[in-house]
ModelCIF file with pLDDT and N, C-alpha, C, O atoms, coordinates in Angstrom:
data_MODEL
#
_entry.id   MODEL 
#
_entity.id                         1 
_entity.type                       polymer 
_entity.pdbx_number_of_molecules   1 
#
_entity_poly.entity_id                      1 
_entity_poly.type                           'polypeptide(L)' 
_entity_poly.nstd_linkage                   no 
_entity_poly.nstd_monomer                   no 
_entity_poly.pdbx_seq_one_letter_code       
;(UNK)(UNK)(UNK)(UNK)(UNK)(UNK)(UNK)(UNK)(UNK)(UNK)(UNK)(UNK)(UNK)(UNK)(UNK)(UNK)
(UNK)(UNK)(UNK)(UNK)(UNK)(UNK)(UNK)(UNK)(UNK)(UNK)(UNK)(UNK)(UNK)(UNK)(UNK)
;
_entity_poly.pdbx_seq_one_letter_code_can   XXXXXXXXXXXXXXXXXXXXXXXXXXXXXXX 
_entity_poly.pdbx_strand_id                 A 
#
loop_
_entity_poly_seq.entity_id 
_entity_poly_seq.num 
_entity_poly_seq.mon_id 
_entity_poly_seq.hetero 
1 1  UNK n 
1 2  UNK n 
1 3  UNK n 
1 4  UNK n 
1 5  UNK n 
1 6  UNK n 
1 7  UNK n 
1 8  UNK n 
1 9  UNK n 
1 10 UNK n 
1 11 UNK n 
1 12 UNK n 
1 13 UNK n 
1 14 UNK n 
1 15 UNK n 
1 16 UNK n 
1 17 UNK n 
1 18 UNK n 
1 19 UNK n 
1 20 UNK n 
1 21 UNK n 
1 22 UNK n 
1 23 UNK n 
1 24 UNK n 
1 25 UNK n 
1 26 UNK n 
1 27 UNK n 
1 28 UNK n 
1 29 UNK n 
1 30 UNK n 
1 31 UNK n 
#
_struct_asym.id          A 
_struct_asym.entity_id   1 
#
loop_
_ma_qa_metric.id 
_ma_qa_metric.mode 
_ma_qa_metric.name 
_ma_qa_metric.software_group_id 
_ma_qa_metric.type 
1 global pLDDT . pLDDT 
2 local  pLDDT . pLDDT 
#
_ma_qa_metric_global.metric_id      1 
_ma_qa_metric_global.metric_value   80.45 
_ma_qa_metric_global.model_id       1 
_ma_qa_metric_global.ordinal_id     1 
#
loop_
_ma_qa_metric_local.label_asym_id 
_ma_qa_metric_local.label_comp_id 
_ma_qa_metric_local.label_seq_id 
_ma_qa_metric_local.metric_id 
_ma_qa_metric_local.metric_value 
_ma_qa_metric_local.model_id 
_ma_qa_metric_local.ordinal_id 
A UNK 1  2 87.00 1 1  
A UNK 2  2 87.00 1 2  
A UNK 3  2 93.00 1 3  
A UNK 4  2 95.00 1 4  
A UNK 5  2 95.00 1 5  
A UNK 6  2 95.00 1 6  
A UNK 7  2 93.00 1 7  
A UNK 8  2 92.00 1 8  
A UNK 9  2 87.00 1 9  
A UNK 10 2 82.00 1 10 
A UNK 11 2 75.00 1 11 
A UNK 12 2 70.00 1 12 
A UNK 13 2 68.00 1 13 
A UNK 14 2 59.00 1 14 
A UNK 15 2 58.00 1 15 
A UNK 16 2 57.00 1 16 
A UNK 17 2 60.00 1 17 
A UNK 18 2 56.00 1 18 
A UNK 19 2 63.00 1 19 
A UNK 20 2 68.00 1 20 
A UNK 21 2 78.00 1 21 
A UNK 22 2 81.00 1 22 
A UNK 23 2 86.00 1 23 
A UNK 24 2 89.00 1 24 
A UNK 25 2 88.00 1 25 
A UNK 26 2 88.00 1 26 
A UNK 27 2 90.00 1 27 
A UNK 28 2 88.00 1 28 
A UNK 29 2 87.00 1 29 
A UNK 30 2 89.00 1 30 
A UNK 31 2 90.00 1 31 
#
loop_
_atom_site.group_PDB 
_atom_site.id 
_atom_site.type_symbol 
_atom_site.label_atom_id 
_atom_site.label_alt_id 
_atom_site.label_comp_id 
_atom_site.label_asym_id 
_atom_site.label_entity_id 
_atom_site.label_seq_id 
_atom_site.pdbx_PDB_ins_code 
_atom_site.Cartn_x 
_atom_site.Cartn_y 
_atom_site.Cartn_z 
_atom_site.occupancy 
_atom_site.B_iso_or_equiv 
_atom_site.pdbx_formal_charge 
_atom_site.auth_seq_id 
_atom_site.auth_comp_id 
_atom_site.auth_asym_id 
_atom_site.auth_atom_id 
_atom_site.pdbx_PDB_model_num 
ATOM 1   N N  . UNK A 1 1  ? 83.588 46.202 92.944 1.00 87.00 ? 1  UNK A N  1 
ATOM 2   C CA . UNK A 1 1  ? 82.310 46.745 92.479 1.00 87.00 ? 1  UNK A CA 1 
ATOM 3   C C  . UNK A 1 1  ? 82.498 48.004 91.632 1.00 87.00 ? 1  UNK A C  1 
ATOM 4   O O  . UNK A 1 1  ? 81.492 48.366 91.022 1.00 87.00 ? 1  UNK A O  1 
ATOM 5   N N  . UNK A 1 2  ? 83.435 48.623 91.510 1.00 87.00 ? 2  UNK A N  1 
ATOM 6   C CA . UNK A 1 2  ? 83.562 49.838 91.001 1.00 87.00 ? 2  UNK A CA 1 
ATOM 7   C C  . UNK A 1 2  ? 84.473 49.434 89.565 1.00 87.00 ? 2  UNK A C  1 
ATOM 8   O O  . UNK A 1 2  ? 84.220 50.241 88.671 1.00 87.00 ? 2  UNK A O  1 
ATOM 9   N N  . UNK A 1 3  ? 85.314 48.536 89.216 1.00 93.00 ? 3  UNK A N  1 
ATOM 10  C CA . UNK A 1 3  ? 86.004 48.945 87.890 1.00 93.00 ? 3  UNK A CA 1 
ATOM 11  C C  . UNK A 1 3  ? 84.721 49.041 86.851 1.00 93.00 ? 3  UNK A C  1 
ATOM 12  O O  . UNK A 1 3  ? 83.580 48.623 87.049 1.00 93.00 ? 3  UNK A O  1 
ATOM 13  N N  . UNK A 1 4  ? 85.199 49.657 85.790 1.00 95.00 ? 4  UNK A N  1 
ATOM 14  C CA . UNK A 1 4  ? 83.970 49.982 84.932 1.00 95.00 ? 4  UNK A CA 1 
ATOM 15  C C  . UNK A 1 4  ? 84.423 48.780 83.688 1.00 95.00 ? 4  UNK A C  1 
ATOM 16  O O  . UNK A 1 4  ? 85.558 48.554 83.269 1.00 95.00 ? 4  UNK A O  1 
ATOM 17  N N  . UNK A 1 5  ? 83.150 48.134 83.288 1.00 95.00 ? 5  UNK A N  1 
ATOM 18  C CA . UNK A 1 5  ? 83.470 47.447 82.627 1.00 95.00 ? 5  UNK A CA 1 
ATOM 19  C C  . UNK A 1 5  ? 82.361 47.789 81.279 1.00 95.00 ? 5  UNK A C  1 
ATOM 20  O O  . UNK A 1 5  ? 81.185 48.150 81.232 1.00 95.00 ? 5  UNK A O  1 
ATOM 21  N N  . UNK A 1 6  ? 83.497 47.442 80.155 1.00 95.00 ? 6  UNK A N  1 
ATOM 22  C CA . UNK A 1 6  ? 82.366 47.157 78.825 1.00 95.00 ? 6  UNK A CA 1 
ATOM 23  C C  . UNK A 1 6  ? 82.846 46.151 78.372 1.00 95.00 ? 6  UNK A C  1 
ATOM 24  O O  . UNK A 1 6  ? 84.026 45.876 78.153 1.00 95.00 ? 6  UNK A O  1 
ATOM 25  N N  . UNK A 1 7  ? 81.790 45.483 78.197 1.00 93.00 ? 7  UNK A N  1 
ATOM 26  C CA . UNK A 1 7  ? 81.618 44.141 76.532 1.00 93.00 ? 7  UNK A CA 1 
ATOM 27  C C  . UNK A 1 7  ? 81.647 44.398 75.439 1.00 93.00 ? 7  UNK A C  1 
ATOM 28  O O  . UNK A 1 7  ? 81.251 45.467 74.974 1.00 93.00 ? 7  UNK A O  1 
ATOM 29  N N  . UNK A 1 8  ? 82.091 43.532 74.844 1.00 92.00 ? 8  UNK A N  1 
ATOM 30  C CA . UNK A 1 8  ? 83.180 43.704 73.158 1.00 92.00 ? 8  UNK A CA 1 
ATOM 31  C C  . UNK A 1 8  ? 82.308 42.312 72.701 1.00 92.00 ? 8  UNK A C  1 
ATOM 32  O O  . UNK A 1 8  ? 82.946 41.321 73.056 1.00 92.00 ? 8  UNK A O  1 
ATOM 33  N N  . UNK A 1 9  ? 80.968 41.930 71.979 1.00 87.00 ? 9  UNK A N  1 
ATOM 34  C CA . UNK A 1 9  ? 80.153 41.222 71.684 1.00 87.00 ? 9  UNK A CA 1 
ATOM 35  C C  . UNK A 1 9  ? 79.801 41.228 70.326 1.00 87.00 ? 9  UNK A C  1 
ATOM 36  O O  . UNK A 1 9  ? 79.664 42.352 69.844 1.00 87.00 ? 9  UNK A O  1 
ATOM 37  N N  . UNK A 1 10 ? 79.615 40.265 69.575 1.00 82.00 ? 10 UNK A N  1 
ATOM 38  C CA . UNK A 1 10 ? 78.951 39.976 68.432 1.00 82.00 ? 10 UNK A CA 1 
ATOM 39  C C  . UNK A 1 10 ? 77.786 39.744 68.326 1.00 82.00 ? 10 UNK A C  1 
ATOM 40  O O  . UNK A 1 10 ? 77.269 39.928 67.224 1.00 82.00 ? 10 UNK A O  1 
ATOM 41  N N  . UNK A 1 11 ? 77.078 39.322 69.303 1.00 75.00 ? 11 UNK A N  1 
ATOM 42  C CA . UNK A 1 11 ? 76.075 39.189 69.610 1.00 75.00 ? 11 UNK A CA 1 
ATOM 43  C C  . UNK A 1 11 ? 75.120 40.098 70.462 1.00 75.00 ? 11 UNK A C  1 
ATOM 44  O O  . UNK A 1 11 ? 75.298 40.164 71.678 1.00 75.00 ? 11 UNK A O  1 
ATOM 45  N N  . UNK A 1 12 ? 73.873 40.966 69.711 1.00 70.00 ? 12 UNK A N  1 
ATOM 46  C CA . UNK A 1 12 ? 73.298 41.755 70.609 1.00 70.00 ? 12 UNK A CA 1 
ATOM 47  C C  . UNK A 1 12 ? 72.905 40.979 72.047 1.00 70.00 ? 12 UNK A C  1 
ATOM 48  O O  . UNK A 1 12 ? 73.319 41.455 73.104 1.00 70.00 ? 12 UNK A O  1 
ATOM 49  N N  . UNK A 1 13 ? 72.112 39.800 72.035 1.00 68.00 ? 13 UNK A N  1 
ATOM 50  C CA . UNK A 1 13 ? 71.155 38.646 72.912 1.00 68.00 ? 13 UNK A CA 1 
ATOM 51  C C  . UNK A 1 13 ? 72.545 39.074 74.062 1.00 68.00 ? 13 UNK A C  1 
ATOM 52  O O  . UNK A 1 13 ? 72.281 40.274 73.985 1.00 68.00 ? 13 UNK A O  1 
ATOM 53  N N  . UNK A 1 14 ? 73.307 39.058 74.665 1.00 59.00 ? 14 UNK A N  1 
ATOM 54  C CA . UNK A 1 14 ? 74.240 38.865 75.523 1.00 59.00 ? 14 UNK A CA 1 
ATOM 55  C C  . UNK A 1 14 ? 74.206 40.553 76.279 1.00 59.00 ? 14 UNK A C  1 
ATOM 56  O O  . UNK A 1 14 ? 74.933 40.808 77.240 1.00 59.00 ? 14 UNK A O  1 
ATOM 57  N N  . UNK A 1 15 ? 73.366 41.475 75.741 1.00 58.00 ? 15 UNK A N  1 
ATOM 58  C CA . UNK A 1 15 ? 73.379 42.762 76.066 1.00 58.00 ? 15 UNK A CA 1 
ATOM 59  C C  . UNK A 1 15 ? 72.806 42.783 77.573 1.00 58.00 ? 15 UNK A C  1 
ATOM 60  O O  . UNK A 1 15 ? 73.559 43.151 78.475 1.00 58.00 ? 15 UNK A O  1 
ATOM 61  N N  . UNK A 1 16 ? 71.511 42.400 77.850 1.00 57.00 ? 16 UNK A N  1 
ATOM 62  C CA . UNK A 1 16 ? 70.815 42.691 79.208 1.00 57.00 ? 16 UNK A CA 1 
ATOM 63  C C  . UNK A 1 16 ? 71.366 41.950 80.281 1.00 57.00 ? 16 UNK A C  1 
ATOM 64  O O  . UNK A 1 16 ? 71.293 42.201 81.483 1.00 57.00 ? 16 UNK A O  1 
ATOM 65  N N  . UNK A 1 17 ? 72.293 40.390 79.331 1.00 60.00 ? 17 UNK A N  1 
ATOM 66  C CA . UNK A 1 17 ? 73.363 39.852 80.877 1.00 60.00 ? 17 UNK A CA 1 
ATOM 67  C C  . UNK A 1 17 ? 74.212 40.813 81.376 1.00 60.00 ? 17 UNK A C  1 
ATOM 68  O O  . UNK A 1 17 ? 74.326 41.189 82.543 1.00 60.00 ? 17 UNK A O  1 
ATOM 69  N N  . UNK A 1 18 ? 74.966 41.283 80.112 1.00 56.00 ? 18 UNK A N  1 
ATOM 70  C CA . UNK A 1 18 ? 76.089 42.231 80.812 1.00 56.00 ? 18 UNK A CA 1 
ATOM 71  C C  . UNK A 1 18 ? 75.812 43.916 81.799 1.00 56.00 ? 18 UNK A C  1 
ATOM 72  O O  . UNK A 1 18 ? 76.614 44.525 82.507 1.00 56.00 ? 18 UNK A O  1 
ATOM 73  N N  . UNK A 1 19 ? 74.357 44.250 81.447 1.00 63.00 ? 19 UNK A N  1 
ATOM 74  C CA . UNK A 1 19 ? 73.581 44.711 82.365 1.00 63.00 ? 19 UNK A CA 1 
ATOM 75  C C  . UNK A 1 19 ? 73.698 44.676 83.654 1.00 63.00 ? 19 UNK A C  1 
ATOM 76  O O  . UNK A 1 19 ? 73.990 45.586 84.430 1.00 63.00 ? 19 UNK A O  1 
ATOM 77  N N  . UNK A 1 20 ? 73.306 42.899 83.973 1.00 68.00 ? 20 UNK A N  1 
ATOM 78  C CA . UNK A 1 20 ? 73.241 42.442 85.247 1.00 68.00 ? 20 UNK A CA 1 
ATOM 79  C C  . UNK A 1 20 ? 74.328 42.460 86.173 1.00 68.00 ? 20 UNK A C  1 
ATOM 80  O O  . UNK A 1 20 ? 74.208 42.448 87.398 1.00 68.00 ? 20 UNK A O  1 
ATOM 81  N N  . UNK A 1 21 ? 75.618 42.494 85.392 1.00 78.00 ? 21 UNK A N  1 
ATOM 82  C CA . UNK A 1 21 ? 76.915 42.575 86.266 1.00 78.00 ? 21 UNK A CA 1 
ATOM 83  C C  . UNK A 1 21 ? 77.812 43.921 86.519 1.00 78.00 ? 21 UNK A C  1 
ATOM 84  O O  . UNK A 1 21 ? 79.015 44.104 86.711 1.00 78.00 ? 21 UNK A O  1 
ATOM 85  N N  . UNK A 1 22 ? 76.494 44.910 86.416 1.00 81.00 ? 22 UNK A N  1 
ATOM 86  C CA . UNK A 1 22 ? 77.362 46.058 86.124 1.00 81.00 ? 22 UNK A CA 1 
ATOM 87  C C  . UNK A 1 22 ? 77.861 46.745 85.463 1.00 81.00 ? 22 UNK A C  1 
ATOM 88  O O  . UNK A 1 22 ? 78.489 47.706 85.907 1.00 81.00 ? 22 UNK A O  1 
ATOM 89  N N  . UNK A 1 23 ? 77.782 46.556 84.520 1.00 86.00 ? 23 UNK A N  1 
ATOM 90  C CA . UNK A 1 23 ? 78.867 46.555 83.194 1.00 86.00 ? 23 UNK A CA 1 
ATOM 91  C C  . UNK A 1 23 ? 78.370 47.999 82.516 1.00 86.00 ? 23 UNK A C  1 
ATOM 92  O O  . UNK A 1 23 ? 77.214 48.038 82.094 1.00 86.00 ? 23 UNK A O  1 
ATOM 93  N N  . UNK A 1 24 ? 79.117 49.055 82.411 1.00 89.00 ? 24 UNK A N  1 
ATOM 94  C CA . UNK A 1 24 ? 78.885 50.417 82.004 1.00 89.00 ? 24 UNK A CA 1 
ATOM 95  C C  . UNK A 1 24 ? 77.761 50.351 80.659 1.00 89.00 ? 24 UNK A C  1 
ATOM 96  O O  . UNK A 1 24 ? 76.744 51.000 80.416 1.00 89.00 ? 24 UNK A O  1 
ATOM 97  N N  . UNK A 1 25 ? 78.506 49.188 79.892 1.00 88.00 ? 25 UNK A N  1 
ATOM 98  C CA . UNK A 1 25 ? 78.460 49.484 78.534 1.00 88.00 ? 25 UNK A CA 1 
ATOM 99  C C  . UNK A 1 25 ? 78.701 48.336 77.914 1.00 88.00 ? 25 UNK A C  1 
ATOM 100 O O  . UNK A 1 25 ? 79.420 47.525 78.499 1.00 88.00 ? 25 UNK A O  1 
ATOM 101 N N  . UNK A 1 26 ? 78.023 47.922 76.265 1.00 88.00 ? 26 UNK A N  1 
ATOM 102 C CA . UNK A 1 26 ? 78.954 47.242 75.192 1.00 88.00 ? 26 UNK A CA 1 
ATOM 103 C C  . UNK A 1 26 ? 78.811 47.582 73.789 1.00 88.00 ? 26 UNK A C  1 
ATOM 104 O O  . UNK A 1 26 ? 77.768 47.789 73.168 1.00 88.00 ? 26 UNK A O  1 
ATOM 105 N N  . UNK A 1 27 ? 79.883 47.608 73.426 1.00 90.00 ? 27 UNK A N  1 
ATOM 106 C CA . UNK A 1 27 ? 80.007 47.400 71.990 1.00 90.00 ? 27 UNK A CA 1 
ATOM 107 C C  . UNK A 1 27 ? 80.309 46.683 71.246 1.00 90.00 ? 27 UNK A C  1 
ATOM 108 O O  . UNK A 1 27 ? 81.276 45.937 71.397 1.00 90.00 ? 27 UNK A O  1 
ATOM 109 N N  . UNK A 1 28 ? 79.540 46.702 70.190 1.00 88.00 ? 28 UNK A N  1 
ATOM 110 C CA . UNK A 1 28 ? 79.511 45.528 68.897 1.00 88.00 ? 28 UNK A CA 1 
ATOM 111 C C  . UNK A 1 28 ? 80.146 45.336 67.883 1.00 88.00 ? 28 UNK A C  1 
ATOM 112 O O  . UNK A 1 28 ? 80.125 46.197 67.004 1.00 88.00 ? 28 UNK A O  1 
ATOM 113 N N  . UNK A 1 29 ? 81.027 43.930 67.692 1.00 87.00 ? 29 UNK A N  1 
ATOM 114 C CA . UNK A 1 29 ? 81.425 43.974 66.734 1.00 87.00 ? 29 UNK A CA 1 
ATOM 115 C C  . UNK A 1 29 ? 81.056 43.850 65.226 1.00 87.00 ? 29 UNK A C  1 
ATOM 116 O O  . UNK A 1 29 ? 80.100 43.135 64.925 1.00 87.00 ? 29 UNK A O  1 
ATOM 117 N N  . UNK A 1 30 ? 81.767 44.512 64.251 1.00 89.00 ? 30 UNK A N  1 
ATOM 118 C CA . UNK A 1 30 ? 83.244 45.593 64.402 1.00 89.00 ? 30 UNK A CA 1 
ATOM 119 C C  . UNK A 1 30 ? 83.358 46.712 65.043 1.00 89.00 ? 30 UNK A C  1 
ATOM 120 O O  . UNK A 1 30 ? 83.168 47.666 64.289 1.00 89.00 ? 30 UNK A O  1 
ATOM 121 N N  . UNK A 1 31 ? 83.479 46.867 65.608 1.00 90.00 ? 31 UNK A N  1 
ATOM 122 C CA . UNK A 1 31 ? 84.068 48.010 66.616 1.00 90.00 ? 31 UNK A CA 1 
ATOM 123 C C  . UNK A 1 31 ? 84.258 49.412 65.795 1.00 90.00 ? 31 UNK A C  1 
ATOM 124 O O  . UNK A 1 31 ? 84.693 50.410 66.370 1.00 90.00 ? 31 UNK A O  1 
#
């Protein structure tokens, strides 16, 4: 439950899933 995770996405639409799992953060590609 604790590693911190971010998403590396091309797609904004995939933002509020990675929400759901915790996930600190994402950023969009290009980076």
């Amino acid at each position: 439950k604790n590693l911190m995770i971010v998403f590396v996405t091309g797609y904004a639409d995939y933002v509020f899933d990675g929400y759901r799992t915790g996930a600190l953060d994402y950023i969009m590609k290009p980076v």
